[in-house]
Protein backbone atom coordinates (compact mmCIF):
# COMPACT_ATOMS: atom_id res chain seq x y z
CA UNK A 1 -18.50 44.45 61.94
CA UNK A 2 -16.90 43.21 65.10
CA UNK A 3 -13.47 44.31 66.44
CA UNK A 4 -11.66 41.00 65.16
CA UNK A 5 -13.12 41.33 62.04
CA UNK A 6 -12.04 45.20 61.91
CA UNK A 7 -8.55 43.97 62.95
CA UNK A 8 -8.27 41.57 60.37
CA UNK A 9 -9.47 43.97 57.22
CA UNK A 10 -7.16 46.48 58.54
CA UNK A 11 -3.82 43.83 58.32
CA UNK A 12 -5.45 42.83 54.83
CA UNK A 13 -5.43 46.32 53.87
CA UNK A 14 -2.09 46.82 55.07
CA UNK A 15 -0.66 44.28 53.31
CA UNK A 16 -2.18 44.46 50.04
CA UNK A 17 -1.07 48.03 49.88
CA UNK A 18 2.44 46.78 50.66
CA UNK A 19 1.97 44.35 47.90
CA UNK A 20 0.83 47.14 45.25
CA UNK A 21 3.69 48.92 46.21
CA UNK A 22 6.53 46.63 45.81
CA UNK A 23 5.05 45.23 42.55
CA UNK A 24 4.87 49.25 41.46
CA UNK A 25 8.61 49.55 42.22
CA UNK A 26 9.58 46.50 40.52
CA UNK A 27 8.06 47.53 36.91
CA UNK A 28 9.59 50.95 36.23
CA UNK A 29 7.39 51.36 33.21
CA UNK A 30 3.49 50.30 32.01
CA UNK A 31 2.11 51.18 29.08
CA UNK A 32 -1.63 51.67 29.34
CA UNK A 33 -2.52 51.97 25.54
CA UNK A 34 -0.99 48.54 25.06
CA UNK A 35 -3.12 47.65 28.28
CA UNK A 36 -6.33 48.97 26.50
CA UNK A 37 -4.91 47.69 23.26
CA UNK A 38 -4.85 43.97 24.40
CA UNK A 39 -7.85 44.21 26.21
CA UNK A 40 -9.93 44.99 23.16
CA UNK A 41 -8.76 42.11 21.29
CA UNK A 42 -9.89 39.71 23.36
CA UNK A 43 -11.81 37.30 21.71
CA UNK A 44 -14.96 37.18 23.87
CA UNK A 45 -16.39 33.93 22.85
CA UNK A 46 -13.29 32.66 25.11
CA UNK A 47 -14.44 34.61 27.89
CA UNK A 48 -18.02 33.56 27.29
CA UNK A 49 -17.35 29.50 27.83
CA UNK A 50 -14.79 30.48 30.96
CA UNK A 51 -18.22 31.85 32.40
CA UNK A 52 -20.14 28.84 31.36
CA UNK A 53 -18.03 26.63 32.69
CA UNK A 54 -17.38 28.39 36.20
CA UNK A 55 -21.70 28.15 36.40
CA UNK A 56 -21.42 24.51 35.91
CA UNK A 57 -18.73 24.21 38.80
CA UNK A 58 -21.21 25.71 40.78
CA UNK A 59 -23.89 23.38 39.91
CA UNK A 60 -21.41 20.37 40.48
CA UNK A 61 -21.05 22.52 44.27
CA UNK A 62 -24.61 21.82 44.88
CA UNK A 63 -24.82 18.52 43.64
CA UNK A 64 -21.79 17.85 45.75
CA UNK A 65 -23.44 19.31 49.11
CA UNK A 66 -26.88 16.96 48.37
CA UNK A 67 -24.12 14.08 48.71
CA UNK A 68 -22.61 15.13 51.46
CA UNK A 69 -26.30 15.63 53.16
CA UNK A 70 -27.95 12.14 52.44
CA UNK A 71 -27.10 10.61 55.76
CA UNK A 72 -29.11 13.85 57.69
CA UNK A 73 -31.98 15.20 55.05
CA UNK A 74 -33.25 14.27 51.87
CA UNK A 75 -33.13 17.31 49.61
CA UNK A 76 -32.50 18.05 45.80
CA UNK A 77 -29.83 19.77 43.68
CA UNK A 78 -32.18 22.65 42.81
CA UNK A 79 -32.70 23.62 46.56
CA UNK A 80 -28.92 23.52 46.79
CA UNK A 81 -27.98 25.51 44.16
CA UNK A 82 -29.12 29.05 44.84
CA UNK A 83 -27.33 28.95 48.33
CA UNK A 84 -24.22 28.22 46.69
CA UNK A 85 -24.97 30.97 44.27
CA UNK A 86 -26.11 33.57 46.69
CA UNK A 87 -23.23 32.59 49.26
CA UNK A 88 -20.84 32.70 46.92
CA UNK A 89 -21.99 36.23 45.94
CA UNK A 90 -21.72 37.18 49.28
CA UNK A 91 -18.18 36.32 49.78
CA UNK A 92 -17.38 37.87 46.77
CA UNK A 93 -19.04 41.30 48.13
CA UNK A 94 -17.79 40.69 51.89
CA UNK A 95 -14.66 39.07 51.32
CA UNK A 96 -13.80 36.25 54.07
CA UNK A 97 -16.59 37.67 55.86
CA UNK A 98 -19.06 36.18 53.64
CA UNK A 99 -17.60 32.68 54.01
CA UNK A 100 -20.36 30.70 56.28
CA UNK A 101 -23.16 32.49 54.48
CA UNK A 102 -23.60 29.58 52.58
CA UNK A 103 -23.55 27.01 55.55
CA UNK A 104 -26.04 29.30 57.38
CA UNK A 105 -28.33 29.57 54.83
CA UNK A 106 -28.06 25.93 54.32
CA UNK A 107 -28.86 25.70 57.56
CA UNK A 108 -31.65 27.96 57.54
CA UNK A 109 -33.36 25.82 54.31
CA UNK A 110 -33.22 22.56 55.55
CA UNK A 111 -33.40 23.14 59.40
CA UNK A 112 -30.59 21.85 59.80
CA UNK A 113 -27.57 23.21 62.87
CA UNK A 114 -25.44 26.24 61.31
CA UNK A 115 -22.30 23.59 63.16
CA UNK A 116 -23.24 20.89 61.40
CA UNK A 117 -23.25 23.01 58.33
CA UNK A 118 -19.92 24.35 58.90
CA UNK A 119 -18.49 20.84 59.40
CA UNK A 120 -20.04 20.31 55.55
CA UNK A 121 -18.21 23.09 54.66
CA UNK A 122 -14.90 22.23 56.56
CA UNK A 123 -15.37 18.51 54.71
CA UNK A 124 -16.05 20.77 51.55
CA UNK A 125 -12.78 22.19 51.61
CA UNK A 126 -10.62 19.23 51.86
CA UNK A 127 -11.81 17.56 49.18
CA UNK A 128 -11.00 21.13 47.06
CA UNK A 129 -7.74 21.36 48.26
CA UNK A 130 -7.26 17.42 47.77
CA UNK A 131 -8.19 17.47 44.13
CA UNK A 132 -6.31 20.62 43.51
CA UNK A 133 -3.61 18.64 45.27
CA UNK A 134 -4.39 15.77 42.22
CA UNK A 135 -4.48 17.87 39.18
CA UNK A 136 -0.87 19.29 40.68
CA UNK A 137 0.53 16.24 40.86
CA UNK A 138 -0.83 15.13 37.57
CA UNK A 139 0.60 18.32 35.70
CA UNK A 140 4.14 17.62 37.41
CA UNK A 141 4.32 14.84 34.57
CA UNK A 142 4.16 17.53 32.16
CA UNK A 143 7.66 18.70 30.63
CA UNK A 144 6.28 22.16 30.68
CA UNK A 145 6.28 22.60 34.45
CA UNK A 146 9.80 21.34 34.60
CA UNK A 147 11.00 24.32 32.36
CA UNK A 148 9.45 26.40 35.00
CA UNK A 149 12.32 28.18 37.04
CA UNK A 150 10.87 27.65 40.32
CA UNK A 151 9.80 24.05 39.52
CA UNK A 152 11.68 22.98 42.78
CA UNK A 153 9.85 25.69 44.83
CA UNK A 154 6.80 24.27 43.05
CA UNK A 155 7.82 20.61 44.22
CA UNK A 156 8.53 21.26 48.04
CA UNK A 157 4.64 23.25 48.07
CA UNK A 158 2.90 20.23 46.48
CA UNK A 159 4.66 18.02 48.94
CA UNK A 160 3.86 20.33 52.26
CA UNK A 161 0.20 20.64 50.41
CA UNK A 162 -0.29 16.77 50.37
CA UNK A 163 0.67 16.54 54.02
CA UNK A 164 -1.73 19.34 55.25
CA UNK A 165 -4.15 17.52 53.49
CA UNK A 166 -3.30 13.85 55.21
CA UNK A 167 -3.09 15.76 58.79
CA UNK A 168 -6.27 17.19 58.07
CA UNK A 169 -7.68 13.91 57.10
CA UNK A 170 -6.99 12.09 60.22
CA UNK A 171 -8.26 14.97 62.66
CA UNK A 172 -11.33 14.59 60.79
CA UNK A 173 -11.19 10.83 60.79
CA UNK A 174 -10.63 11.18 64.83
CA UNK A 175 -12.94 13.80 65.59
CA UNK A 176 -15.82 11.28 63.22
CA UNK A 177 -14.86 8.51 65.01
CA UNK A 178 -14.58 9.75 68.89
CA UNK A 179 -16.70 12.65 68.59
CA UNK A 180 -17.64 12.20 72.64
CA UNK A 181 -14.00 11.65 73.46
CA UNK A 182 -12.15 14.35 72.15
CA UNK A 183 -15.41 16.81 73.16
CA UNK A 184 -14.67 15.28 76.71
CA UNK A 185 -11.10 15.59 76.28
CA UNK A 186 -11.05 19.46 75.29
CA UNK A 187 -14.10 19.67 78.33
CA UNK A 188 -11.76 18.78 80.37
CA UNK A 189 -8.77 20.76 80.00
CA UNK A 190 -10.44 24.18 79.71
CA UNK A 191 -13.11 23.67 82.83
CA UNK A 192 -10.65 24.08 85.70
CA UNK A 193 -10.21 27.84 84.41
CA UNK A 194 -13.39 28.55 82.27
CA UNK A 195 -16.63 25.90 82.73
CA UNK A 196 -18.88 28.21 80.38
CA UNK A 197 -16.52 27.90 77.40
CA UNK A 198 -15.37 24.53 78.73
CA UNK A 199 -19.36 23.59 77.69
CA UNK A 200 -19.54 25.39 75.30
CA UNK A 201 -16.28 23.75 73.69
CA UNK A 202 -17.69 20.61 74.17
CA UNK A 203 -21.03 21.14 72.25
CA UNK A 204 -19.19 22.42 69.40
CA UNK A 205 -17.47 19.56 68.98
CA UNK A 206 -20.33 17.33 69.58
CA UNK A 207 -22.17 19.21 66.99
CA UNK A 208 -19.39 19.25 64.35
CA UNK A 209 -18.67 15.70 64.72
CA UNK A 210 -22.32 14.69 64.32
CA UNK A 211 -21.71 16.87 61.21
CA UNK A 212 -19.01 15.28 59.52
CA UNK A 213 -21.54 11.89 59.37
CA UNK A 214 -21.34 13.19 55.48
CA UNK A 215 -19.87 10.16 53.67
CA UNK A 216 -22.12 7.10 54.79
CA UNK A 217 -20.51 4.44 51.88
CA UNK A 218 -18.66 3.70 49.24
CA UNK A 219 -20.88 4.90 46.70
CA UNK A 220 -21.21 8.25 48.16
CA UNK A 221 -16.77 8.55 48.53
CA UNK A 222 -17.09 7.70 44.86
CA UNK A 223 -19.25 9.77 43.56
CA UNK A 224 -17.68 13.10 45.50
CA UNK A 225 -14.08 12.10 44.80
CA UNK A 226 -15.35 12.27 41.12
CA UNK A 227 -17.30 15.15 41.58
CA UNK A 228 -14.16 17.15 42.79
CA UNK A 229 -12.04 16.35 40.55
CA UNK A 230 -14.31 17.09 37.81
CA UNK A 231 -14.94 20.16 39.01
CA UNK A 232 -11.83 21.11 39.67
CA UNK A 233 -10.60 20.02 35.89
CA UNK A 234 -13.70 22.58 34.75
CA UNK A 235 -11.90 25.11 36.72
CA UNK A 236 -8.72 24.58 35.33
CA UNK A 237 -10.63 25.05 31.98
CA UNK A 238 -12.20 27.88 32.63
CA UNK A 239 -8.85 29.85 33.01
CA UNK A 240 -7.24 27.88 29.77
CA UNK A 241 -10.19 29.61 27.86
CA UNK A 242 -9.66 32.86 29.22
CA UNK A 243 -5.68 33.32 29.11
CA UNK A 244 -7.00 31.92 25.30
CA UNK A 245 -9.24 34.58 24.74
CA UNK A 246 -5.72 36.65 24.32
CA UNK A 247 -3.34 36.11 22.01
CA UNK A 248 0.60 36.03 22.36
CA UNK A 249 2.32 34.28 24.91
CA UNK A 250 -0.91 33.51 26.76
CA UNK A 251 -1.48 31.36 24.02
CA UNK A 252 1.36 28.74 24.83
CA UNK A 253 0.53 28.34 28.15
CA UNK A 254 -1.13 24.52 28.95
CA UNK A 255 -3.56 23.29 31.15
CA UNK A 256 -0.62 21.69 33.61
CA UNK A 257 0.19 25.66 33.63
CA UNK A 258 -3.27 26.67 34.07
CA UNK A 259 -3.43 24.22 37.26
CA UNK A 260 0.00 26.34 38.99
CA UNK A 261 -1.86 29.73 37.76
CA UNK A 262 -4.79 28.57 39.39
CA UNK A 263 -3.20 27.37 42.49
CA UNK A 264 -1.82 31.29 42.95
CA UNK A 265 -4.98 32.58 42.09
CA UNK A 266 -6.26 30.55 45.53
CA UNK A 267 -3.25 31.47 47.64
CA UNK A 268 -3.49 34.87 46.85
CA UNK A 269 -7.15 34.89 48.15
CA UNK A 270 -6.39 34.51 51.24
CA UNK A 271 -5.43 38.60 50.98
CA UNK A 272 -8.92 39.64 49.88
CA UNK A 273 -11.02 42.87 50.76
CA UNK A 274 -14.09 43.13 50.27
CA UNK A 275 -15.88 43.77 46.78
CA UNK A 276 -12.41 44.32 45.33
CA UNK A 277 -10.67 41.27 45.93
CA UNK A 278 -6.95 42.91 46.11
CA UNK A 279 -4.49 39.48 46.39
CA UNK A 280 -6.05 37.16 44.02
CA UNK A 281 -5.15 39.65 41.40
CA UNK A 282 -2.34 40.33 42.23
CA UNK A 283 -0.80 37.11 42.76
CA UNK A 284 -2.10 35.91 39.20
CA UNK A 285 -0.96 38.59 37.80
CA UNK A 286 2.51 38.46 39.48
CA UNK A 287 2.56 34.61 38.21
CA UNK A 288 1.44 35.75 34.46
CA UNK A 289 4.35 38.00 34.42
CA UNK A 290 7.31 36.40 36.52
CA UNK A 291 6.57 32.80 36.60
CA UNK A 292 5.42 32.76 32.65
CA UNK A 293 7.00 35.96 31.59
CA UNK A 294 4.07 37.35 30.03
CA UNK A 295 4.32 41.31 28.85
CA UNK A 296 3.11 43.32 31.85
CA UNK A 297 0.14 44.96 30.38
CA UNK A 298 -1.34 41.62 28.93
CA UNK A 299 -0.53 40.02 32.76
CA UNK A 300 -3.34 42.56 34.31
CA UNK A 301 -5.41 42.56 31.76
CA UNK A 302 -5.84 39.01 31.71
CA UNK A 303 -5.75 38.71 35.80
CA UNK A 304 -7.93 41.32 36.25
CA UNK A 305 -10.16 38.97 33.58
CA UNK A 306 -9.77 36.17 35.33
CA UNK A 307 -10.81 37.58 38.53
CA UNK A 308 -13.53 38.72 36.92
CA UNK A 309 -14.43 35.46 35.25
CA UNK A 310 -14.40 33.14 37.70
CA UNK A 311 -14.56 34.88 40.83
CA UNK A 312 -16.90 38.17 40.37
CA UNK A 313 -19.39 36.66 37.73
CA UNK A 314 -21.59 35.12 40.18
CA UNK A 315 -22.38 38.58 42.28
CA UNK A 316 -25.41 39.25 39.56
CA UNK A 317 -27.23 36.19 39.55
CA UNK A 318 -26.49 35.65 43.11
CA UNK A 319 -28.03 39.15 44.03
CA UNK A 320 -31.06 38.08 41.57
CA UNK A 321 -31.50 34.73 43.37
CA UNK A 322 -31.19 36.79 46.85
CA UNK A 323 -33.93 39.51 45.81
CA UNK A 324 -36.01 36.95 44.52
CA UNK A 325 -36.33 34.79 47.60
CA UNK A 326 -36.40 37.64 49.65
CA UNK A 327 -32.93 37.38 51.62
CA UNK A 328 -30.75 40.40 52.32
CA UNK A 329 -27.36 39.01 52.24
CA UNK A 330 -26.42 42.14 54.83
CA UNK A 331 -28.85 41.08 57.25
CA UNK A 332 -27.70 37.14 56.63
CA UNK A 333 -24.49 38.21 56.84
CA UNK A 334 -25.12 39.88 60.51
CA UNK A 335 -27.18 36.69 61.59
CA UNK A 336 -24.47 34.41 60.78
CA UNK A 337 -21.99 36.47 62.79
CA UNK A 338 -24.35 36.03 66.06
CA UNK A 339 -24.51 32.04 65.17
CA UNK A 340 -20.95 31.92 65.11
CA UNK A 341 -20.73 33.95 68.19
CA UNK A 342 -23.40 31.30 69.81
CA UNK A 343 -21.51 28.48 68.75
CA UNK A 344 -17.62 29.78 70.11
């Protein structure tokens, strides 16, 4: 582990601890045998078809990648699907630094450039956030959201959400589109001071915009706008059937809810250490109990369920996949640090 990375876990670390701590102060009491007591009457056919359906987002992840790699390789859903399994395994053990295991290992399958790879993934990751984006505005026709008592927080996020998205959208168009240019352009303005990362710069771009040749027609647009939104629907599922799996006031929340639970759940991630996750958790189960003023003890019980659900169920199969085919994620995980290092 590099000094950056070092850095970073340590400001993580930092900060999740001052999270635990203020949410410790603000509830004055917890009873742990109601804790236990709700957690043993879940109803674990609930839980089972929130796993079920969290596998079949990740199958809908690889079919999603084979789209996005038609213009560059021919290659099938099957081959895709245990690097999205293993990778996201990985980032589930490493935290953020597991991230581009799955573009590297991509990569690595289909000799293909760990860039062009990450530009998949960047691609990737708008069309999440812009069907996440969808399914919240969707759910802000639902009367329940509007009972919500930070509905107009809740507004003015979706709004600055929707234009992240569109800026992103257009660098992405640009950098597709005048790939030489801007690589030129950047060239330029960094070689009177630095002409190795001036080049450097310059193939990066070159390589990522090359990348981004991911949506070749129509059809293809289609078929992953779809595909995302589907998925992202099953997701949205997959916590309505575990927040169902308890019973009380967990039981009136609906899937418009589920979507503004599941949005936390994402923002919170961005605090994550590794193995044990840290602000995921915490920021569901700070929505459970403030936003939808759910008892405290059924709030962790089912975030800590969730988390482990649709975040930490993949870490077993993943590992299998990873023995099987030989791959130590530790010594991917070390390999795709020196890539990235090559590539900056």
């Amino acid at each position: 582990m590099n000094r950056k990375r070092i850095l970073v876990f340590g400001i993580v670390l930092v900060a999740l601890c001052l999270l635990i701590y203020l949410q410790v102060r603000a509830w004055k009491t917890f009873d742990w045998a109601m804790f236990w007591s709700r957690t043993e009457h879940v109803n674990w056919l609930y839980i089972f078809y929130g796993l079920a359906i969290t596998y079949l987002a990740y199958i809908l992840r690889a079919v999603r990648w084979r789209i996005f790699l038609k213009p560059v390789c021919k290659t099938t859903t099957a081959r895709l699907l245990a690097p999205q399994l293993v990778g996201f395994a990985a980032l589930a053990l490493l935290g953020r630094a597991g991230e581009m295991i799955r573009p590297y290992i991509i990569a690595k399958k289909e000799r293909l450039t760990f860039t062009s790879q990450v530009a998949v993934w960047g691609v990737e990751r708008i069309f999440d956030m812009g069907a996440f984006a969808v399914l919240l505005a969707v759910s802000f026709l639902s009367p329940d959201l509007r009972a919500l008592h930070f509905y107009r927080q809740l507004r003015e996020f979706s709004f600055l959400l929707m234009a992240l998205i569109l800026g992103l959208i257009v660098g992405i168009v640009i950098v597709r589109r005048s790939g030489d240019r801007v690589a030129q352009f950047m060239h330029d303005r960094v070689a009177g001071f630095a002409p190795k990362l001036a080049y450097h710069l310059r193939e990066k771009v070159l390589s990522f915009s090359h990348g981004l040749e991911t949506i070749h027609d129509l059809s293809s647009a289609l078929q992953l706008v779809g595909i995302s939104l589907f998925m992202w629907v099953l997701i949205a599922y997959a916590y309505y059937a575990v927040t169902h799996a308890y019973g009380g006031t967990l039981q009136k929340l609906t899937l418009p809810s589920e979507v503004v639970l599941m949005g936390s759940s994402m923002l919170g991630s961005m605090l994550q250490l590794p193995a044990v996750g840290g602000g995921s958790q915490l920021a569901t189960i700070s929505m459970l109990s403030s936003g939808f003023h759910v008892e405290h003890e059924l709030a962790v019980s089912c975030g800590m369920m969730l988390w482990a659900v649709t975040f930490m169920s993949v870490i077993p199969i993943g590992l299998a996949i990873a023995r099987h085919e030989h791959v130590s994620i530790r010594a991917v995980a070390e390999a795709e640090e020196k890539a990235a290092a090559l590539a900056e």
